[in-house]
PDB file of N, CA and C in Angstrom:
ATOM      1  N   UNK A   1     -10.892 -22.185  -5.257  1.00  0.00           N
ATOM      2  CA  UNK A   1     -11.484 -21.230  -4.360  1.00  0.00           C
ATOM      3  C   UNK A   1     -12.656 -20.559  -5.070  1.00  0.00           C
ATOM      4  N   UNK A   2     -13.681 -20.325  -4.162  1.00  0.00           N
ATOM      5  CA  UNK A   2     -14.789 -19.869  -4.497  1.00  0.00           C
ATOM      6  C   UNK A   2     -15.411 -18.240  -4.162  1.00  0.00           C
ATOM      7  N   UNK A   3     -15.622 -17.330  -5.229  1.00  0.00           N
ATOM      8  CA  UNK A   3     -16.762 -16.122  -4.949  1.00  0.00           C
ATOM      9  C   UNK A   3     -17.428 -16.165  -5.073  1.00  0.00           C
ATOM     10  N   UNK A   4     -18.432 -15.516  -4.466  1.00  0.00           N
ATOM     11  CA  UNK A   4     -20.219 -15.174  -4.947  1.00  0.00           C
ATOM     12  C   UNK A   4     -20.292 -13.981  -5.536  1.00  0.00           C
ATOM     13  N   UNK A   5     -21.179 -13.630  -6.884  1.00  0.00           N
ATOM     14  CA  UNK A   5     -21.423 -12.188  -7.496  1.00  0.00           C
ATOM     15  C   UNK A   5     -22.684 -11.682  -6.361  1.00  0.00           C
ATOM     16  N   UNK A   6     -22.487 -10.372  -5.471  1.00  0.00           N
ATOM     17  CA  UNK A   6     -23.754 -10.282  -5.110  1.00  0.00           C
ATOM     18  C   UNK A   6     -24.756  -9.303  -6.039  1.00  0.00           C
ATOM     19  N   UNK A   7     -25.614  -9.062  -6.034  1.00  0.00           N
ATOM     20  CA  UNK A   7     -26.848  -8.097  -6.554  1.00  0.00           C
ATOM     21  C   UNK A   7     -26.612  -7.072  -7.451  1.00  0.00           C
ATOM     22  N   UNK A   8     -25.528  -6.764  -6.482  1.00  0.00           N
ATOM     23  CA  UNK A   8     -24.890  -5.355  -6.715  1.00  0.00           C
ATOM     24  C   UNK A   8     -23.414  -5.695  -8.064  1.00  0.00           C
ATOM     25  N   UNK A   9     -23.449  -7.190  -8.303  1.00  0.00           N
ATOM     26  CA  UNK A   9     -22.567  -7.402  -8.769  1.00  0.00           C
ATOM     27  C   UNK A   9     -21.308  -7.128  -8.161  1.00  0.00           C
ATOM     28  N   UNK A  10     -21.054  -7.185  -7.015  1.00  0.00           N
ATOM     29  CA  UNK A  10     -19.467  -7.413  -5.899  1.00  0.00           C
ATOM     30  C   UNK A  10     -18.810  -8.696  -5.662  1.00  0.00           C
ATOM     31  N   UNK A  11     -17.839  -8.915  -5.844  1.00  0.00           N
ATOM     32  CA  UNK A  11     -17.322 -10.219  -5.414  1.00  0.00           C
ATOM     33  C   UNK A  11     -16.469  -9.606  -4.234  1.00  0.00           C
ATOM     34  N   UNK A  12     -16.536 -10.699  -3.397  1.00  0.00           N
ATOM     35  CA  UNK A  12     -15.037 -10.785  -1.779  1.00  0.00           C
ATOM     36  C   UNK A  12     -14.258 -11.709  -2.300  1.00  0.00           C
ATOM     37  N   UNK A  13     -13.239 -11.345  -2.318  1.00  0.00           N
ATOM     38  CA  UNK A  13     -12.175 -12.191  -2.261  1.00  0.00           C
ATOM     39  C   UNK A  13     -11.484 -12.711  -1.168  1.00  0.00           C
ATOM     40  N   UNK A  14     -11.135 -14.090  -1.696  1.00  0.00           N
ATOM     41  CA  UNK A  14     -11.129 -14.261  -0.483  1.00  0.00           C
ATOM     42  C   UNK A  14      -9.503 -14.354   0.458  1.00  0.00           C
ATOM     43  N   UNK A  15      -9.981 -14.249   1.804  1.00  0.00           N
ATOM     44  CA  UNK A  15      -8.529 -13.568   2.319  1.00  0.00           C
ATOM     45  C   UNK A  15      -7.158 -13.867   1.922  1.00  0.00           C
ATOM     46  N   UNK A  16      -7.010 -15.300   1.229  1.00  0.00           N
ATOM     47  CA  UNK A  16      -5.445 -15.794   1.148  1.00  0.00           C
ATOM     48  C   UNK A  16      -5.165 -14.888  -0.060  1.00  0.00           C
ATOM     49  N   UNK A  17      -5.872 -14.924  -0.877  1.00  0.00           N
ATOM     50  CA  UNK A  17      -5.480 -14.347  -2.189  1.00  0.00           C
ATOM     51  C   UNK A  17      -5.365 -12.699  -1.630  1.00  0.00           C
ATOM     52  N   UNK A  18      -6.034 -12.607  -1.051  1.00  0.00           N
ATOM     53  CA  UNK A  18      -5.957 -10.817  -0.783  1.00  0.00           C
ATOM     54  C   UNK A  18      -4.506 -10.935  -0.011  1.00  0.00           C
ATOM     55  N   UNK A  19      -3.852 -11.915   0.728  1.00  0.00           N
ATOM     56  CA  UNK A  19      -2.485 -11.746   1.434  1.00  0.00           C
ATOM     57  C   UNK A  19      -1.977 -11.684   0.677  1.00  0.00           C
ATOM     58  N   UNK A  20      -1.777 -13.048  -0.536  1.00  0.00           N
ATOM     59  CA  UNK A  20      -0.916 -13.312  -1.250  1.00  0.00           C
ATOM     60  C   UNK A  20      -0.587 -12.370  -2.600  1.00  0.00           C
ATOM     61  N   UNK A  21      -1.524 -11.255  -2.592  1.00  0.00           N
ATOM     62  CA  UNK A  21      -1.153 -10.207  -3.499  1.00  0.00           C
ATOM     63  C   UNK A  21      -1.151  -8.963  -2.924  1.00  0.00           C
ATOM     64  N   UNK A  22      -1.450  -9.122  -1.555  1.00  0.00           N
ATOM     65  CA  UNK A  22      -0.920  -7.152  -0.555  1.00  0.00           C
ATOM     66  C   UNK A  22      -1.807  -6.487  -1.050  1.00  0.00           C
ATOM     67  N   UNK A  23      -3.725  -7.037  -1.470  1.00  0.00           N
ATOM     68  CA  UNK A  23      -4.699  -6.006  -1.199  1.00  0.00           C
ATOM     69  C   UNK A  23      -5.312  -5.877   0.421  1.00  0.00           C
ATOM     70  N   UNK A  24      -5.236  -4.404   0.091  1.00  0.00           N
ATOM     71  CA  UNK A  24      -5.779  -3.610   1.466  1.00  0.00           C
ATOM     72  C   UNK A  24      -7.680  -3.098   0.882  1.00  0.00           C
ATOM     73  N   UNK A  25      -8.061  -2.717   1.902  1.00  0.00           N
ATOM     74  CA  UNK A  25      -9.106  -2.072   1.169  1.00  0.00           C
ATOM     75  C   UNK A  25      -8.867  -0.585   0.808  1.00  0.00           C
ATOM     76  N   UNK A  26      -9.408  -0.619   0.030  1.00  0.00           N
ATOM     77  CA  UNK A  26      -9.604   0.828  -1.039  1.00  0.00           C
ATOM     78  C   UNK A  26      -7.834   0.143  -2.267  1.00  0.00           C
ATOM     79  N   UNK A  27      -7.774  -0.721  -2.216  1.00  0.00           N
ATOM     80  CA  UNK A  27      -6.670  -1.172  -3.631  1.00  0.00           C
ATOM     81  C   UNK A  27      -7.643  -1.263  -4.851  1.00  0.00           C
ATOM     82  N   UNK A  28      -7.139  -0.892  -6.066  1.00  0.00           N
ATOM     83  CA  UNK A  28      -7.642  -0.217  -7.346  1.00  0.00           C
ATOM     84  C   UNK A  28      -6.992  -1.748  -8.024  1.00  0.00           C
ATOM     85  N   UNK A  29      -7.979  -2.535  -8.901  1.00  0.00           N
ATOM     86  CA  UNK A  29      -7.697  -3.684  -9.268  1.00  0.00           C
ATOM     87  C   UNK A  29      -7.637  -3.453 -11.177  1.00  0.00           C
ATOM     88  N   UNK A  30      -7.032  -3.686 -11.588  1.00  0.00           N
ATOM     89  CA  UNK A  30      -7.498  -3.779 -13.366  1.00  0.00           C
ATOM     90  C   UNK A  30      -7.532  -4.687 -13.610  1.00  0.00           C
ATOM     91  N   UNK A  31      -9.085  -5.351 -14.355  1.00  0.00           N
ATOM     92  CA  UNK A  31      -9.688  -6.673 -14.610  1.00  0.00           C
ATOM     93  C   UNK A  31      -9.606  -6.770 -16.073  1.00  0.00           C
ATOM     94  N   UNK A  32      -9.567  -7.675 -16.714  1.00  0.00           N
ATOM     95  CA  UNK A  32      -9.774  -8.191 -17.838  1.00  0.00           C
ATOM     96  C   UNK A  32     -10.039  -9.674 -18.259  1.00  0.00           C
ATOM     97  N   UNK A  33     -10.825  -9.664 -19.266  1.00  0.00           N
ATOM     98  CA  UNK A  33     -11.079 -10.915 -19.549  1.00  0.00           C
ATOM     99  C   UNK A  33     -10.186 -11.402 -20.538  1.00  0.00           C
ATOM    100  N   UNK A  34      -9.568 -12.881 -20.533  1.00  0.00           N
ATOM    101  CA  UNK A  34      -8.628 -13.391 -21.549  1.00  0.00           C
ATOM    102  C   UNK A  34      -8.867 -14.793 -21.474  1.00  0.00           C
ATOM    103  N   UNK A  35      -9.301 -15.009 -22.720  1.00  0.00           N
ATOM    104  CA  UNK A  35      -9.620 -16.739 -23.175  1.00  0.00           C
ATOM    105  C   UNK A  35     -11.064 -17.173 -22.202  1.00  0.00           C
ATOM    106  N   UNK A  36     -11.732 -16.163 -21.867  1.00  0.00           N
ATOM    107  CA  UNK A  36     -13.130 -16.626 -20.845  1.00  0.00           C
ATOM    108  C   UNK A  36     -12.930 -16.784 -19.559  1.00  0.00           C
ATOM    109  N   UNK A  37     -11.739 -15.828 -19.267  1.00  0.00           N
ATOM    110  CA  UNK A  37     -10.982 -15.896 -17.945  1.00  0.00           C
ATOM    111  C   UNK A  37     -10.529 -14.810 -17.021  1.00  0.00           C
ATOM    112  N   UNK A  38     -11.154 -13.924 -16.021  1.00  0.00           N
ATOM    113  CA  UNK A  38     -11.259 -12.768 -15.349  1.00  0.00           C
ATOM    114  C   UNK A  38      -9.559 -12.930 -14.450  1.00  0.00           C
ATOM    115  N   UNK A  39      -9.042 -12.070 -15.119  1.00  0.00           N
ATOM    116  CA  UNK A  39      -7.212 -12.072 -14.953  1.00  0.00           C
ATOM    117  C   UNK A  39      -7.680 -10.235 -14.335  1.00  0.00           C
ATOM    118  N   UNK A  40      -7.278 -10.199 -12.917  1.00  0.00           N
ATOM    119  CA  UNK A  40      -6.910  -9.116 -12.234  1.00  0.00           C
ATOM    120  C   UNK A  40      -5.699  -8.820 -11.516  1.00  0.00           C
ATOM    121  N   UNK A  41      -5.352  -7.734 -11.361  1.00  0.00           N
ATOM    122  CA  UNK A  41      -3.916  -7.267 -10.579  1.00  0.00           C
ATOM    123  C   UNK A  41      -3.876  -6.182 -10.040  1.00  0.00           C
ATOM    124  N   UNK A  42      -3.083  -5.879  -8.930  1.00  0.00           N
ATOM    125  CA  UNK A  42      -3.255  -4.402  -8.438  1.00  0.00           C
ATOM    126  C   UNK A  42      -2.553  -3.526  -9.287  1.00  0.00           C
ATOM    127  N   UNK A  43      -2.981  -2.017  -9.165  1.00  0.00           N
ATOM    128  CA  UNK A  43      -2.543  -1.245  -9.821  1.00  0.00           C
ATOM    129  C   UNK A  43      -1.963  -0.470  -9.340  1.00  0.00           C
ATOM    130  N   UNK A  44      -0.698  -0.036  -9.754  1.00  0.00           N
ATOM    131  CA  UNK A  44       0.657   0.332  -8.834  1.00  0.00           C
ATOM    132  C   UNK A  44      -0.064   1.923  -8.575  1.00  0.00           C
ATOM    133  N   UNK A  45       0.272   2.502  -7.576  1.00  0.00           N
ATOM    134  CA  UNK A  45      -0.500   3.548  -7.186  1.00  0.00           C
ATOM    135  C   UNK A  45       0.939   4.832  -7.794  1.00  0.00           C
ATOM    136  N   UNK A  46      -0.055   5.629  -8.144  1.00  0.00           N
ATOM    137  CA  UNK A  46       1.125   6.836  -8.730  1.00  0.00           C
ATOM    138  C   UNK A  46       1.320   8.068  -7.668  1.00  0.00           C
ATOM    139  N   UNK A  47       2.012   9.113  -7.759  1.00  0.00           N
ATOM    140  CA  UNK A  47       1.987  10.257  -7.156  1.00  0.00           C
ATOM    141  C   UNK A  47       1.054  11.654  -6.760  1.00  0.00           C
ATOM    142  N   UNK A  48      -0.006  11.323  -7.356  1.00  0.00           N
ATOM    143  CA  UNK A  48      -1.232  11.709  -8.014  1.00  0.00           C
ATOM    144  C   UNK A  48      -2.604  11.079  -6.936  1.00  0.00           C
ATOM    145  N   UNK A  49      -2.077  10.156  -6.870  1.00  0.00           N
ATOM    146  CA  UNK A  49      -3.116   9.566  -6.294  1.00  0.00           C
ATOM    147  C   UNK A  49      -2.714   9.271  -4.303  1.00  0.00           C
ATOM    148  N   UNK A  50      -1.708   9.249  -3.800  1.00  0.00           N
ATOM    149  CA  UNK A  50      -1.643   9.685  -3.074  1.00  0.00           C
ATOM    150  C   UNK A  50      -1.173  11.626  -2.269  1.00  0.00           C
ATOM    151  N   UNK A  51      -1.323  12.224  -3.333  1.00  0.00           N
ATOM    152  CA  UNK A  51      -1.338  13.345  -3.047  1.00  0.00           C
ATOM    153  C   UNK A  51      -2.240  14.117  -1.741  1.00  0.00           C
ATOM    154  N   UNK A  52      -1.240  14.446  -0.766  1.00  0.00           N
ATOM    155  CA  UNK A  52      -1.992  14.853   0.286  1.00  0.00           C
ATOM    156  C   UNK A  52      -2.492  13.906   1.259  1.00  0.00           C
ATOM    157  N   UNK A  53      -1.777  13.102   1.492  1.00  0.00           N
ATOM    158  CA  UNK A  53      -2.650  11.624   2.454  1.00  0.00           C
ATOM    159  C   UNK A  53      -1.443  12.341   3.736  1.00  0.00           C
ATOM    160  N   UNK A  54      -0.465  12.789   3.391  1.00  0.00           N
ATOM    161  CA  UNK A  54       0.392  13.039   4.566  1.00  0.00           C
ATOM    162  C   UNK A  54       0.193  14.331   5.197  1.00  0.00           C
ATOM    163  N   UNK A  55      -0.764  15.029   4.883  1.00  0.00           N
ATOM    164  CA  UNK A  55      -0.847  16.326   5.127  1.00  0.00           C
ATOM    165  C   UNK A  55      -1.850  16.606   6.168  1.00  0.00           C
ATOM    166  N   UNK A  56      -1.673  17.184   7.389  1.00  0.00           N
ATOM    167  CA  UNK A  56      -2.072  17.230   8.999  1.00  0.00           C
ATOM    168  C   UNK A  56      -2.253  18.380   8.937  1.00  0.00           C
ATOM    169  N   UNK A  57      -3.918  19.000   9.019  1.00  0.00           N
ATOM    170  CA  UNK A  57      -4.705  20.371   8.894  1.00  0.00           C
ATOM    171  C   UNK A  57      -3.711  20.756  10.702  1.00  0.00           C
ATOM    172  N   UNK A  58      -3.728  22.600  10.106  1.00  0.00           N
ATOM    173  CA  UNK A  58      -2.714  22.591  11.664  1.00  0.00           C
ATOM    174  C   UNK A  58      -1.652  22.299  11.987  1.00  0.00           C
ATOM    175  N   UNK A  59      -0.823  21.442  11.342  1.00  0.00           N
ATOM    176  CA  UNK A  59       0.632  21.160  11.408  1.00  0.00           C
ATOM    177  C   UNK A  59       1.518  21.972  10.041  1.00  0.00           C
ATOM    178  N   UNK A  60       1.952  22.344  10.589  1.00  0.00           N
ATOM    179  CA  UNK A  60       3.408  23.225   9.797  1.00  0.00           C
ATOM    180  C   UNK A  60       4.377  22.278   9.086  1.00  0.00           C
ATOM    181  N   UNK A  61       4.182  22.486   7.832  1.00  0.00           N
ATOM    182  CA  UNK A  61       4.522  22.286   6.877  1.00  0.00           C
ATOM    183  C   UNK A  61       6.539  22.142   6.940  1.00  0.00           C
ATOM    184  N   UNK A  62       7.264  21.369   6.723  1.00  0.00           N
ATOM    185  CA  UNK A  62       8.820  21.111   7.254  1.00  0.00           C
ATOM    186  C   UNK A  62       9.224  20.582   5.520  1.00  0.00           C
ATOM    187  N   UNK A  63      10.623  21.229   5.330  1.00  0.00           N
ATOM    188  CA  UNK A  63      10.926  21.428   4.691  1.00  0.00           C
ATOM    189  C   UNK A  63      12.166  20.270   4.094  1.00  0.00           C
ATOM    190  N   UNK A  64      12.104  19.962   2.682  1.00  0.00           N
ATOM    191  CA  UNK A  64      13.029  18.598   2.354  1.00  0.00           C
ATOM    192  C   UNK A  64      14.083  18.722   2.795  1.00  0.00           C
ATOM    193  N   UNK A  65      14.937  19.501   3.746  1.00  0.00           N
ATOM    194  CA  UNK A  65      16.524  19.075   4.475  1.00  0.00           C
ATOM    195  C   UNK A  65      15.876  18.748   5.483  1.00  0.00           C
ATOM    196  N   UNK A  66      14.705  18.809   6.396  1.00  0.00           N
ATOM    197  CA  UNK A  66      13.839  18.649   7.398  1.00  0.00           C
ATOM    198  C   UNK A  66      13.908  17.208   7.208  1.00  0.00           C
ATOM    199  N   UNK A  67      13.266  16.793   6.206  1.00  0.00           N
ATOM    200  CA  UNK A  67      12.727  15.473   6.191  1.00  0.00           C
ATOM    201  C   UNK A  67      13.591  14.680   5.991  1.00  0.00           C
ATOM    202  N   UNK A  68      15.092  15.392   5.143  1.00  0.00           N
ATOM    203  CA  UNK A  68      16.396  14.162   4.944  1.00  0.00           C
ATOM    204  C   UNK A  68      16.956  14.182   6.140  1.00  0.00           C
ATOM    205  N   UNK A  69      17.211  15.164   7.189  1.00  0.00           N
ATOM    206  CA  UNK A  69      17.731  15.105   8.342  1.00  0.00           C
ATOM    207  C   UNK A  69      16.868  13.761   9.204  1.00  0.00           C
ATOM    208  N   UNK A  70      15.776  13.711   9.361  1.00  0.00           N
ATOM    209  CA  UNK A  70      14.336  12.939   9.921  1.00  0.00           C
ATOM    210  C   UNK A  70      15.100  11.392   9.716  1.00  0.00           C
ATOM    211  N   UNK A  71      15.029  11.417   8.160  1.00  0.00           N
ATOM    212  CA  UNK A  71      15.044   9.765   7.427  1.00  0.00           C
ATOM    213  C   UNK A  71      16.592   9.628   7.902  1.00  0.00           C
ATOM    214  N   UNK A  72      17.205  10.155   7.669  1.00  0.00           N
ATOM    215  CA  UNK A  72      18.791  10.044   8.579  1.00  0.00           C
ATOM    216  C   UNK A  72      19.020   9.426   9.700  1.00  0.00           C
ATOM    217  N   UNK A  73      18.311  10.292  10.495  1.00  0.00           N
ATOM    218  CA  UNK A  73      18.133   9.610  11.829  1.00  0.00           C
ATOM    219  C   UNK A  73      17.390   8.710  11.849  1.00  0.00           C
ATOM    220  N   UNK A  74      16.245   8.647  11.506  1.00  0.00           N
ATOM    221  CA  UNK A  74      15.788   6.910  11.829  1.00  0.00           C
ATOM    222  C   UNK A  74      16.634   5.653  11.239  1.00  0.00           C
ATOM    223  N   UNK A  75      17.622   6.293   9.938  1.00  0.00           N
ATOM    224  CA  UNK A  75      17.970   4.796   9.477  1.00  0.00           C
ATOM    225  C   UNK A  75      19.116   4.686   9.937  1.00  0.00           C
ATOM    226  N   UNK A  76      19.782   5.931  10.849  1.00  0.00           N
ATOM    227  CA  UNK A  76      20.909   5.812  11.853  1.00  0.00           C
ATOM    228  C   UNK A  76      20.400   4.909  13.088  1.00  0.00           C
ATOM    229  N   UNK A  77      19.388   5.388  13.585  1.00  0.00           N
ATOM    230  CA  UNK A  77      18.953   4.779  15.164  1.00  0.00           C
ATOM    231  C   UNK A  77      18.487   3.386  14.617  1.00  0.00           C
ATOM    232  N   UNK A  78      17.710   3.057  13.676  1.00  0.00           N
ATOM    233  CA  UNK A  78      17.730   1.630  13.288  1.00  0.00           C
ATOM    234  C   UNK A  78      18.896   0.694  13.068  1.00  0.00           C
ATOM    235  N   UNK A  79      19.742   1.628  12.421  1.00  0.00           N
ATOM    236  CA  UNK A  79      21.299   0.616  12.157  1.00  0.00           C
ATOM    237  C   UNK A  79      21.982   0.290  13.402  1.00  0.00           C
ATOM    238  N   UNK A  80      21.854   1.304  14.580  1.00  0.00           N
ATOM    239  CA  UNK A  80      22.205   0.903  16.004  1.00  0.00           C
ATOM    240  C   UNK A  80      21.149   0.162  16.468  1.00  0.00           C
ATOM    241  N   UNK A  81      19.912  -0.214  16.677  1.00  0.00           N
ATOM    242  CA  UNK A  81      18.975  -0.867  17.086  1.00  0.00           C
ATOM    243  C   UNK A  81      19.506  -2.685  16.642  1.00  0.00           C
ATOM    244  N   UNK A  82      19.993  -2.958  15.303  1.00  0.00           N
ATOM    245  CA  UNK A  82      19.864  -3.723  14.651  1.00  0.00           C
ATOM    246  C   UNK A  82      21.579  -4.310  14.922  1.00  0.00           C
ATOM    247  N   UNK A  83      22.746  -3.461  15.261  1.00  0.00           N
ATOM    248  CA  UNK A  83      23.627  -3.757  15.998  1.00  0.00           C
ATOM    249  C   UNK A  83      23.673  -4.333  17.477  1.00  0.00           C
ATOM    250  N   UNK A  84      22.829  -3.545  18.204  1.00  0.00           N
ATOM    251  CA  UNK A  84      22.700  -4.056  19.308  1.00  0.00           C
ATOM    252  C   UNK A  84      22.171  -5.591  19.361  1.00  0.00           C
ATOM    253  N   UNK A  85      21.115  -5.669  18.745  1.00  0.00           N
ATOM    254  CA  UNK A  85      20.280  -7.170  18.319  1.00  0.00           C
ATOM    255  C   UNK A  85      20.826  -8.508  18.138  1.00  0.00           C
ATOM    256  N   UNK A  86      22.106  -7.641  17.156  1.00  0.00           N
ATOM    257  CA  UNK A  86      23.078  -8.992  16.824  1.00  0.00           C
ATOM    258  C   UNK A  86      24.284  -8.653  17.662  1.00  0.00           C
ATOM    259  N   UNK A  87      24.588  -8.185  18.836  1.00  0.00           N
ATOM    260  CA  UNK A  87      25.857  -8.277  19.605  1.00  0.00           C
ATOM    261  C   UNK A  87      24.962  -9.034  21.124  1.00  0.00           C
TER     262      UNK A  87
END
């Protein structure tokens, strides 16, 4: 499989490889060269770096028995969803 460097020095990758390793855009890659050979991988994203992606200007802020009650119920109503499926 083939890239082009453009101008700007960018390569696209191309789509199978982007499936076959679960890049999205904006994924953070660490490149290195080894034996004359450009070896990249995604870089596991930390806590830090999604800080605040869930946070809705205007929405009221709910509290961690909030959110275990929440995840409760969905993986209750899923476990009945997933009963029904197979009966």
């Amino acid at each position: 499989m083939y890239a082009t460097v453009s101008s700007k020095g960018q390569i696209t990758l191309p789509k199978i490889i982007r499936n076959q390793l679960g890049l999205n855009e904006g994924t953070r890659l660490d490149l290195e060269v080894v034996d004359g050979s450009l070896r990249g991988r995604p870089v596991s994203r930390t806590a830090l770096d999604i800080l605040g992606a869930l946070r809705q200007p205007g929405r009221e802020a709910v509290s961690v028995e909030e959110m275990k009650e929440a995840v409760e119920a969905a993986a209750a109503a899923r476990y009945r969803d997933s009963e029904a499926d197979s009966a």
